[in-house]
N, C-alpha and C. Protein backbone atom coordinates (compact mmCIF):
# COMPACT_ATOMS: atom_id res chain seq x y z
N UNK A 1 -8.63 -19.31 10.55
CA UNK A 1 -8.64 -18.83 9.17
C UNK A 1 -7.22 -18.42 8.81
N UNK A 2 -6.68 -18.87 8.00
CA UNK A 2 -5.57 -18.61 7.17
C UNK A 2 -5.23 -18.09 6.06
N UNK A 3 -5.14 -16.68 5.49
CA UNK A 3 -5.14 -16.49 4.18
C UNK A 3 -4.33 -16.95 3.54
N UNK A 4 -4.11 -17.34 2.08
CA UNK A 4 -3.09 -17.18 1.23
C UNK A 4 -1.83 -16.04 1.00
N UNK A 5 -0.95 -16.95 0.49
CA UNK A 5 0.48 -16.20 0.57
C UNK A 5 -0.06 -15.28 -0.55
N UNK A 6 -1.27 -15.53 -1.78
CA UNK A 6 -1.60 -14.37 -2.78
C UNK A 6 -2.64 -13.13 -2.22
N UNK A 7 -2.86 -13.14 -1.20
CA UNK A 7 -3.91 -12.42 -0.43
C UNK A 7 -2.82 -11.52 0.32
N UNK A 8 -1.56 -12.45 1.20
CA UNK A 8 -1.03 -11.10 2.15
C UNK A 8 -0.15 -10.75 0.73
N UNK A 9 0.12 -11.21 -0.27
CA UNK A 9 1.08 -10.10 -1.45
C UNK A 9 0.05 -9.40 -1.87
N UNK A 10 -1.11 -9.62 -2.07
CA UNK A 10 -1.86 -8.46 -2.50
C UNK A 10 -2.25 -7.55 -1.98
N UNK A 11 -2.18 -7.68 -0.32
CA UNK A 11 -2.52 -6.62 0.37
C UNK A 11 -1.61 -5.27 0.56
N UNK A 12 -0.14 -6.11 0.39
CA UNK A 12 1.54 -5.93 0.76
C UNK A 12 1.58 -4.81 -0.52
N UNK A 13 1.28 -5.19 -1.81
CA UNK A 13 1.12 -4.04 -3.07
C UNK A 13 0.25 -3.19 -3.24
N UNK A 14 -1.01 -3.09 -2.12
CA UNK A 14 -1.59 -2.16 -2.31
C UNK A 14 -1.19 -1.09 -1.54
N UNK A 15 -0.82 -1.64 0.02
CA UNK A 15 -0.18 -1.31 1.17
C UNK A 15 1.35 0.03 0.24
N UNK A 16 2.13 -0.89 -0.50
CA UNK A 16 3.15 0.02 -1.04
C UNK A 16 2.74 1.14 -2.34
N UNK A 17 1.73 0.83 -2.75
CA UNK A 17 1.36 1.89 -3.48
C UNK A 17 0.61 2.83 -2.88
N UNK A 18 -0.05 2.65 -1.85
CA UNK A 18 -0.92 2.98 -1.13
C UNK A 18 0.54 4.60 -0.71
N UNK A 19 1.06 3.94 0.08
CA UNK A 19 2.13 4.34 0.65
C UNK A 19 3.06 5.81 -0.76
N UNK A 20 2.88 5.83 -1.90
CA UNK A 20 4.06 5.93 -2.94
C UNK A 20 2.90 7.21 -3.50
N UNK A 21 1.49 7.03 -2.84
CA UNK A 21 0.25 8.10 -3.70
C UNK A 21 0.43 8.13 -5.13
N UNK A 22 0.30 9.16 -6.20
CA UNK A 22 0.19 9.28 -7.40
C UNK A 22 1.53 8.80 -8.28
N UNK A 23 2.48 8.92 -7.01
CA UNK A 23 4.07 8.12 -7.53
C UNK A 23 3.91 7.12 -7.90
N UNK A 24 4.57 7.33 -9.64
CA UNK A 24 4.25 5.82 -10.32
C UNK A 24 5.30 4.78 -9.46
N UNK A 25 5.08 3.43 -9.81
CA UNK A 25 6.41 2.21 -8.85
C UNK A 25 6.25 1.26 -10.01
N UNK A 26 7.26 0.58 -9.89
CA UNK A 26 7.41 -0.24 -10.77
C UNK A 26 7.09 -1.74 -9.60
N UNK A 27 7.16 -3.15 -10.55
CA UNK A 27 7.01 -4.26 -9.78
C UNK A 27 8.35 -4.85 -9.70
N UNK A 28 9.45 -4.41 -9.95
CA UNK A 28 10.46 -4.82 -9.65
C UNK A 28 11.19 -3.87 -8.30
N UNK A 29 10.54 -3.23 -8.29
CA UNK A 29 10.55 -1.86 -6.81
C UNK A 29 10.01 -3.16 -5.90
N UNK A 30 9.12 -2.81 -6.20
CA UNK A 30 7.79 -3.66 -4.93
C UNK A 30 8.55 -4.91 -4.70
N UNK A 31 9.36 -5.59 -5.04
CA UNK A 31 9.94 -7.17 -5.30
C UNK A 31 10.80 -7.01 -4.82
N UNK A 32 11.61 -6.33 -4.96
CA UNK A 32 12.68 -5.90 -4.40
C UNK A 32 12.77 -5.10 -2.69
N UNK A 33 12.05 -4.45 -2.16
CA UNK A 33 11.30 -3.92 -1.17
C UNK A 33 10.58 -5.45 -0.08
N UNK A 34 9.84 -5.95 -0.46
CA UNK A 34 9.69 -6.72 0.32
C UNK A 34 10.45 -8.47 0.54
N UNK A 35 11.63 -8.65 -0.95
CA UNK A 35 11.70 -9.76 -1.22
C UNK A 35 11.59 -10.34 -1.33
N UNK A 36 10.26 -10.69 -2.29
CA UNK A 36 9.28 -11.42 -2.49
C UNK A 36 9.54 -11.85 -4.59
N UNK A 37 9.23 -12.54 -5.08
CA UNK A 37 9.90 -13.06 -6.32
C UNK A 37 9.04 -12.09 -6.85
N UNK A 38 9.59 -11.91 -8.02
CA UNK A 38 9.07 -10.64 -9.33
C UNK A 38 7.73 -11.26 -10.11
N UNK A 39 7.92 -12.95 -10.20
CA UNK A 39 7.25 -13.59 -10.72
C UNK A 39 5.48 -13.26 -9.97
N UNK A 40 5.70 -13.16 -9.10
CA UNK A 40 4.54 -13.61 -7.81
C UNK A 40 4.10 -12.12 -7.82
N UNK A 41 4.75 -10.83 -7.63
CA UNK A 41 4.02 -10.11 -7.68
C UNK A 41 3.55 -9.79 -9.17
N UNK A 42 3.85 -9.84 -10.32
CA UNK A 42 3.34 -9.65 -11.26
C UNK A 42 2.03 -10.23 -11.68
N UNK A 43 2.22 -11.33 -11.23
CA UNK A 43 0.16 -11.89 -11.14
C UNK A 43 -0.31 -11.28 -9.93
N UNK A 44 0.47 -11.29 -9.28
CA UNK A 44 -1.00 -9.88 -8.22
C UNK A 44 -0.96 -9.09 -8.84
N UNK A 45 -0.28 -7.89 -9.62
CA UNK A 45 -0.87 -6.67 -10.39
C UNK A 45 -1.42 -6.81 -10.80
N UNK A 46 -1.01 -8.19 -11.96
CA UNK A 46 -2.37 -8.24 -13.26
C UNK A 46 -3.59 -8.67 -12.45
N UNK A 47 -3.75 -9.54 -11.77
CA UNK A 47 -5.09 -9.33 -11.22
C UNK A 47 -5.81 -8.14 -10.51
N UNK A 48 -4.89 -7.52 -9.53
CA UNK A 48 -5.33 -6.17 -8.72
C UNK A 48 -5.44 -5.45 -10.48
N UNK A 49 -4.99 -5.25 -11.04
CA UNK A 49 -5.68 -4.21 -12.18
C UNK A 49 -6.76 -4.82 -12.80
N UNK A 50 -6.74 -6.03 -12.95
CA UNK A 50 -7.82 -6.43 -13.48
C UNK A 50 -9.49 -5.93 -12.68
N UNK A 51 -9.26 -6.19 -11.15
CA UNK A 51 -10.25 -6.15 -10.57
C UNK A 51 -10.43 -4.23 -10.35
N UNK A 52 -9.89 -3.47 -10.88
CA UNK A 52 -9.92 -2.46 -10.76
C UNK A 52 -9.30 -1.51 -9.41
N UNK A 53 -8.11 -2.49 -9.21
CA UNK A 53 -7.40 -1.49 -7.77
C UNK A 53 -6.39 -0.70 -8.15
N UNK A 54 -5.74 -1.44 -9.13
CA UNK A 54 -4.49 -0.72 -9.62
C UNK A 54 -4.76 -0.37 -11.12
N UNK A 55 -3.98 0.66 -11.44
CA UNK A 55 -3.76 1.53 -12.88
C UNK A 55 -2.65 0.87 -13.19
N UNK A 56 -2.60 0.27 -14.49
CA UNK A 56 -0.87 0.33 -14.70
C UNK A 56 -0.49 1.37 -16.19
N UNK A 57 0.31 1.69 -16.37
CA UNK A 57 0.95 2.63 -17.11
C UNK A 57 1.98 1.98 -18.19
N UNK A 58 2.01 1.87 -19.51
CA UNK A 58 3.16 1.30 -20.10
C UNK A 58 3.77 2.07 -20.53
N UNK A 59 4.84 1.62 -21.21
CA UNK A 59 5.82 2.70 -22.23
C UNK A 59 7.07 2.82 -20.89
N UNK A 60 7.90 3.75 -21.50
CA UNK A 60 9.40 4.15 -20.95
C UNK A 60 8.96 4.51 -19.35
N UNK A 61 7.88 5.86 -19.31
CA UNK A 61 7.95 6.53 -18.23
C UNK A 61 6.80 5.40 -17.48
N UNK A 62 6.13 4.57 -18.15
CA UNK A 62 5.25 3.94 -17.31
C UNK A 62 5.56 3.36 -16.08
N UNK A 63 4.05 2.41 -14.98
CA UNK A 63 4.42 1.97 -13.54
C UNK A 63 3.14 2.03 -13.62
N UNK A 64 3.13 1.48 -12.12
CA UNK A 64 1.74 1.44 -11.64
C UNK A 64 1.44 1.88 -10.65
N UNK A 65 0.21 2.25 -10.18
CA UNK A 65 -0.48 3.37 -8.89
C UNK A 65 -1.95 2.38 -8.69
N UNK A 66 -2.16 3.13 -7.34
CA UNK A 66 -3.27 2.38 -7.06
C UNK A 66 -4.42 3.41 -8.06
N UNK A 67 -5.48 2.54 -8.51
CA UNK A 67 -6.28 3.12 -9.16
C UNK A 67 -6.99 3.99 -8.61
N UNK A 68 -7.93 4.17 -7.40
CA UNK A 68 -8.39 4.35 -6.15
C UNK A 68 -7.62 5.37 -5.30
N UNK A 69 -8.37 6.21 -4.31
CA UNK A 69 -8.37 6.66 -3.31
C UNK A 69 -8.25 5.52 -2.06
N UNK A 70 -6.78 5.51 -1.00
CA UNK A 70 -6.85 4.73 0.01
C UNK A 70 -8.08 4.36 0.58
N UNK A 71 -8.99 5.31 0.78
CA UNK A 71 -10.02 5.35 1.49
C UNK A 71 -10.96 4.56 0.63
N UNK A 72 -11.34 4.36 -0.20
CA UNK A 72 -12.25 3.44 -1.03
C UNK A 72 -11.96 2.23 -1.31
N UNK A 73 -10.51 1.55 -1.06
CA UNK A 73 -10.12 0.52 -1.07
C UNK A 73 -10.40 -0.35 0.43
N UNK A 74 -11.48 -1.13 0.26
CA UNK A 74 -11.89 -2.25 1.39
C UNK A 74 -11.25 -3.00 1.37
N UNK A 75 -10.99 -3.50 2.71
CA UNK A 75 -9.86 -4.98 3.15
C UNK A 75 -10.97 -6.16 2.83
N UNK A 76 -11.37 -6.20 3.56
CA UNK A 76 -12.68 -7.17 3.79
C UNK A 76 -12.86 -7.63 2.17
N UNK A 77 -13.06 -6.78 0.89
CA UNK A 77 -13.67 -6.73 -0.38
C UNK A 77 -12.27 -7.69 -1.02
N UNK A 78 -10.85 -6.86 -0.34
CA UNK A 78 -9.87 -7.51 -1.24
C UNK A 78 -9.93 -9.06 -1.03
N UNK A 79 -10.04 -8.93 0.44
CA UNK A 79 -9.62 -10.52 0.70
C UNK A 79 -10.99 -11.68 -0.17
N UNK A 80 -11.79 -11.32 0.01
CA UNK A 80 -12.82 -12.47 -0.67
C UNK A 80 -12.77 -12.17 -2.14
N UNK A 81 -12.19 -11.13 -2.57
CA UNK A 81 -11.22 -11.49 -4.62
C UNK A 81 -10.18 -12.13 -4.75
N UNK A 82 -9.01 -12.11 -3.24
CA UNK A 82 -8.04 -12.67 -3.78
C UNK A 82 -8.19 -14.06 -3.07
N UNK A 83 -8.80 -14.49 -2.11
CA UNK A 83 -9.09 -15.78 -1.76
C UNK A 83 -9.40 -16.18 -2.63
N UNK A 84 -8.93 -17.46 -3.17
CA UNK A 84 -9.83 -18.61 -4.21
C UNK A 84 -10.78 -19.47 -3.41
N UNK A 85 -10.56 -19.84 -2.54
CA UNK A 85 -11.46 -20.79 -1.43
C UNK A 85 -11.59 -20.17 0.12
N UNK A 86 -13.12 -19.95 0.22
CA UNK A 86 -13.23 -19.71 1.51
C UNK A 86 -13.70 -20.86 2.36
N UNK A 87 -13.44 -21.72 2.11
CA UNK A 87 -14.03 -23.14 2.16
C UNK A 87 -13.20 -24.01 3.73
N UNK A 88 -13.24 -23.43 4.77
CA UNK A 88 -13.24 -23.84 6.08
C UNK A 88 -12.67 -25.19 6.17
N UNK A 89 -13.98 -25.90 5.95
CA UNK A 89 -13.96 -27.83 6.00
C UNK A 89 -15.16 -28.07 5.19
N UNK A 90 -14.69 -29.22 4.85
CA UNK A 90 -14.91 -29.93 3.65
C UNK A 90 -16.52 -29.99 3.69
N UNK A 91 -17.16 -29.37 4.37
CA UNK A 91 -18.67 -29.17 4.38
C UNK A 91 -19.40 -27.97 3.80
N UNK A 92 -18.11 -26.73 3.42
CA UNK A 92 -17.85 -25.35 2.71
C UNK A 92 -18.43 -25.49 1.25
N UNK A 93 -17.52 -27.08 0.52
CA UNK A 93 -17.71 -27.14 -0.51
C UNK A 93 -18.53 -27.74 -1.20
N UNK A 94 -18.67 -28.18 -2.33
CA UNK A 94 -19.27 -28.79 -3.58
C UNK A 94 -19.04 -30.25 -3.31
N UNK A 95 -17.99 -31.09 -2.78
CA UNK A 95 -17.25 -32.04 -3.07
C UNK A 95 -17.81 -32.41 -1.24
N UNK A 96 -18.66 -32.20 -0.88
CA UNK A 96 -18.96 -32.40 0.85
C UNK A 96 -19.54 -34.49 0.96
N UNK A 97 -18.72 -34.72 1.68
CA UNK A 97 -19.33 -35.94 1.73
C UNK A 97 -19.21 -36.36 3.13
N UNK A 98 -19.14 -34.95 3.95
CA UNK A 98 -19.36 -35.60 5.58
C UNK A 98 -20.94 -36.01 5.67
N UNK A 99 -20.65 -37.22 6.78
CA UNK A 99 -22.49 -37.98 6.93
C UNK A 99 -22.58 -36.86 7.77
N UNK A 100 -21.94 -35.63 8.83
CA UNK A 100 -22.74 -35.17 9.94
C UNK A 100 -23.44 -34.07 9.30
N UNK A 101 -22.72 -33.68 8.12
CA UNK A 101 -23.63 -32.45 7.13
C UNK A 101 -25.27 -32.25 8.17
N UNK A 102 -26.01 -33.06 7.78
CA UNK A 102 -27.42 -32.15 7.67
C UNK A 102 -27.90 -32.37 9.56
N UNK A 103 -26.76 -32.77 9.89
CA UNK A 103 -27.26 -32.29 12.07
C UNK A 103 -25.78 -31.70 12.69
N UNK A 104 -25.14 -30.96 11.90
CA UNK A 104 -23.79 -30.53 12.31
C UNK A 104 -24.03 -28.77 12.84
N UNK A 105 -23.99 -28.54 13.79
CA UNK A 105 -23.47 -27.81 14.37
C UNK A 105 -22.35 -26.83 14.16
N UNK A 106 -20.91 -27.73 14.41
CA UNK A 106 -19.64 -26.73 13.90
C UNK A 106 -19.83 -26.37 12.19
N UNK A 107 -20.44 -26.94 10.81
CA UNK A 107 -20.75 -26.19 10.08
C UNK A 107 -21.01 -24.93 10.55
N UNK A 108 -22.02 -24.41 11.35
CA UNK A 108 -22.84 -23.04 11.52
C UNK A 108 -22.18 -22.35 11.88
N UNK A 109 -21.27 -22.91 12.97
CA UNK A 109 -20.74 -22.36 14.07
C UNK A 109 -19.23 -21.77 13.41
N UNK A 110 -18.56 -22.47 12.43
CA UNK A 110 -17.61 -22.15 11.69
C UNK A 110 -18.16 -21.11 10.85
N UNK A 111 -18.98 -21.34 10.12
CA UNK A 111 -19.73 -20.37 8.80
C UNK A 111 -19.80 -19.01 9.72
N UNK A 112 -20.55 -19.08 11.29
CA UNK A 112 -20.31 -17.72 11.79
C UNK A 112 -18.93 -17.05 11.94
N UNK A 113 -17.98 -17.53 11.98
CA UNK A 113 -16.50 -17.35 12.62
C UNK A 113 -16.33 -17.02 11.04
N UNK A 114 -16.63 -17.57 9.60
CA UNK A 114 -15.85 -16.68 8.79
C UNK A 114 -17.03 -15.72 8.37
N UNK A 115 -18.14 -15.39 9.01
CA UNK A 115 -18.74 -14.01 8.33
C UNK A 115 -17.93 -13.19 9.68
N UNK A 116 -17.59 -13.54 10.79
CA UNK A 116 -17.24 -12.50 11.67
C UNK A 116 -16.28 -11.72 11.52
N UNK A 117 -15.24 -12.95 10.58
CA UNK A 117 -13.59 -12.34 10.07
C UNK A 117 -13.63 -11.71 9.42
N UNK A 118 -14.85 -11.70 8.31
CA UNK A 118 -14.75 -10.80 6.96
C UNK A 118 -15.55 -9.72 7.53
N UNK A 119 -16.42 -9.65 8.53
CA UNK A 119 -17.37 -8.21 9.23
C UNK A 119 -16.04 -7.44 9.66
N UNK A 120 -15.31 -8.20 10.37
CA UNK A 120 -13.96 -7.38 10.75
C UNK A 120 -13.18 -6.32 9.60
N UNK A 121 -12.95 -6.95 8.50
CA UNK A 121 -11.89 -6.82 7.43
C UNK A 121 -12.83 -5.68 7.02
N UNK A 122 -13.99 -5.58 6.95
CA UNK A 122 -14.78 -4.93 6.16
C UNK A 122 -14.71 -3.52 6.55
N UNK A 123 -14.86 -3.85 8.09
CA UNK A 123 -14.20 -2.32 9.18
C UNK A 123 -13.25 -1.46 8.74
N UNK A 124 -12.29 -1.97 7.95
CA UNK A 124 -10.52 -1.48 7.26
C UNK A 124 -10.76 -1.16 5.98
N UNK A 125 -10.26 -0.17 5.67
CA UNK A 125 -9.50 0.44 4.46
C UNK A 125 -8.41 0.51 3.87
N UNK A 126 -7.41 0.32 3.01
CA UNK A 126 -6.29 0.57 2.91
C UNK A 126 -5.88 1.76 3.19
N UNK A 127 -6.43 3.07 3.60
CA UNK A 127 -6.03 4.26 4.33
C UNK A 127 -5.54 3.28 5.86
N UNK A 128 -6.39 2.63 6.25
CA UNK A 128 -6.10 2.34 7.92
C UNK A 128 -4.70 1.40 7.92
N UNK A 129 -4.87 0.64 7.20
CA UNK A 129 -3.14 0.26 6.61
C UNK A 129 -1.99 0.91 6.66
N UNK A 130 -2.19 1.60 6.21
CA UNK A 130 -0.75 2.77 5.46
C UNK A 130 -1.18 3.85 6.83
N UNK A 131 -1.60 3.98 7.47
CA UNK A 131 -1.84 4.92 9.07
C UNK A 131 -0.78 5.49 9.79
N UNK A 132 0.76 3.94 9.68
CA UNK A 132 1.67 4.69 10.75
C UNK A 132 2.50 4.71 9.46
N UNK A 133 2.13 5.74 8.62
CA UNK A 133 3.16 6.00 7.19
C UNK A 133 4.72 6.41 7.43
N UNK A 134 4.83 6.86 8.31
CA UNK A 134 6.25 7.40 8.71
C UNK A 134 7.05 6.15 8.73
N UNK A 135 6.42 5.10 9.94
CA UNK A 135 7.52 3.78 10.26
C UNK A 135 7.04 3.01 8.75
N UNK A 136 6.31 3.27 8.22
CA UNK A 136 6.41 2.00 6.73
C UNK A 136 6.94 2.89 6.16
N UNK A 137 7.18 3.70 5.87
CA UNK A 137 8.11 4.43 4.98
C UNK A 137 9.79 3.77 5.34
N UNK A 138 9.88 3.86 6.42
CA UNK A 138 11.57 3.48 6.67
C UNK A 138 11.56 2.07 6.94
N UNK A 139 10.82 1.66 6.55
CA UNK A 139 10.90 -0.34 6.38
C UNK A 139 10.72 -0.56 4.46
N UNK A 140 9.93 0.44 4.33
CA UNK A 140 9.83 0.00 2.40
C UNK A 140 10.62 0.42 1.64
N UNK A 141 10.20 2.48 2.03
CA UNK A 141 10.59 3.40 0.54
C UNK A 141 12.29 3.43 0.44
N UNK A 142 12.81 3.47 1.57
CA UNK A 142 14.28 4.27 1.40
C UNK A 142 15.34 3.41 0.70
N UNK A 143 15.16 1.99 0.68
CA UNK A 143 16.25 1.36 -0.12
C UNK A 143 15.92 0.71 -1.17
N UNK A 144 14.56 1.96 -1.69
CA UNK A 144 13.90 0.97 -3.06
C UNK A 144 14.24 2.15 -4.19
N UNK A 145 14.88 1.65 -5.35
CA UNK A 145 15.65 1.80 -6.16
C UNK A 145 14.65 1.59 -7.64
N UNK A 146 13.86 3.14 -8.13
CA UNK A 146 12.77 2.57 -8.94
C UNK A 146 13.12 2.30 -10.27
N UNK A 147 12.76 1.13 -10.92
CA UNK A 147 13.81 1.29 -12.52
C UNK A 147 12.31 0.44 -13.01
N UNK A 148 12.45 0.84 -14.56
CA UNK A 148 11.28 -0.13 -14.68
C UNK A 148 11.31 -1.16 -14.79
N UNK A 149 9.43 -1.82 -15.08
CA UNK A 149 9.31 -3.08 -14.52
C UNK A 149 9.21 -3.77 -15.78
């Protein structure tokens, strides 16, 4: 299983707000912090706010915060919003035209392997993320420079 590069940035912005508590951040902070394009995280906000993780704030003093308590934010929940396809092999989808479909085996056997990944994820919180806050603090906060976004 492989997530998307929009799944680990979305985890990566909750992870830094997570990290920042009621401290508003801007997305040119966050962009700048992990070096990741401004473009790319700005559709993860608008979606993470859309789906109700993040608050955003406009005007002069505005930014954004996680909407949420760390602890109420599920891994497991983010990843199957920001996945677009959980779709394994081509037997996942709509568009299936393997002949072994209806005596296949690795179907099942795969389908178990991604409920097991997401039983895992489900275990995590974004509190359990942000855990060794001290060492992500001196990899994110200290050379991030907040101006708005």
């Amino acid at each position: 299983m492989k997530l998307t590069q929009y799944s680990d940035y979305s985890l990566r912005v909750l992870i830094y707000l997570g990290l920042r508590g009621e401290t508003l951040s801007t997305i040119s902070a966050i962009s700048e912090s992990y070096g990741i394009s401004r473009n790319h995280i700005v559709k993860v906000v608008h979606q993470l706010g859309q789906l109700g993780y993040v608050e955003t704030l406009r005007g002069k003093n505005g930014g954004l915060r996680l909407a949420h308590r760390p602890e109420d934010i599920n891994v497991g929940e983010v990843i199957r919003y920001t996945e677009a396809n959980m779709s394994l092999v081509e037997c996942f989808g709509d568009q299936n035209a393997c002949v072994l479909t209806p005596n296949c085996v690795l179907r099942s056997a795969l389908n178990e392997a991604l409920n097991a990944f997401l039983h895992v994820l489900d275990g995590y919180t974004l509190a359990d993320l942000i855990e060794p806050r001290r060492a992500l603090h001196k990899r994110l906060l200290p050379t991030v420079t907040e101006r708005s976004a």
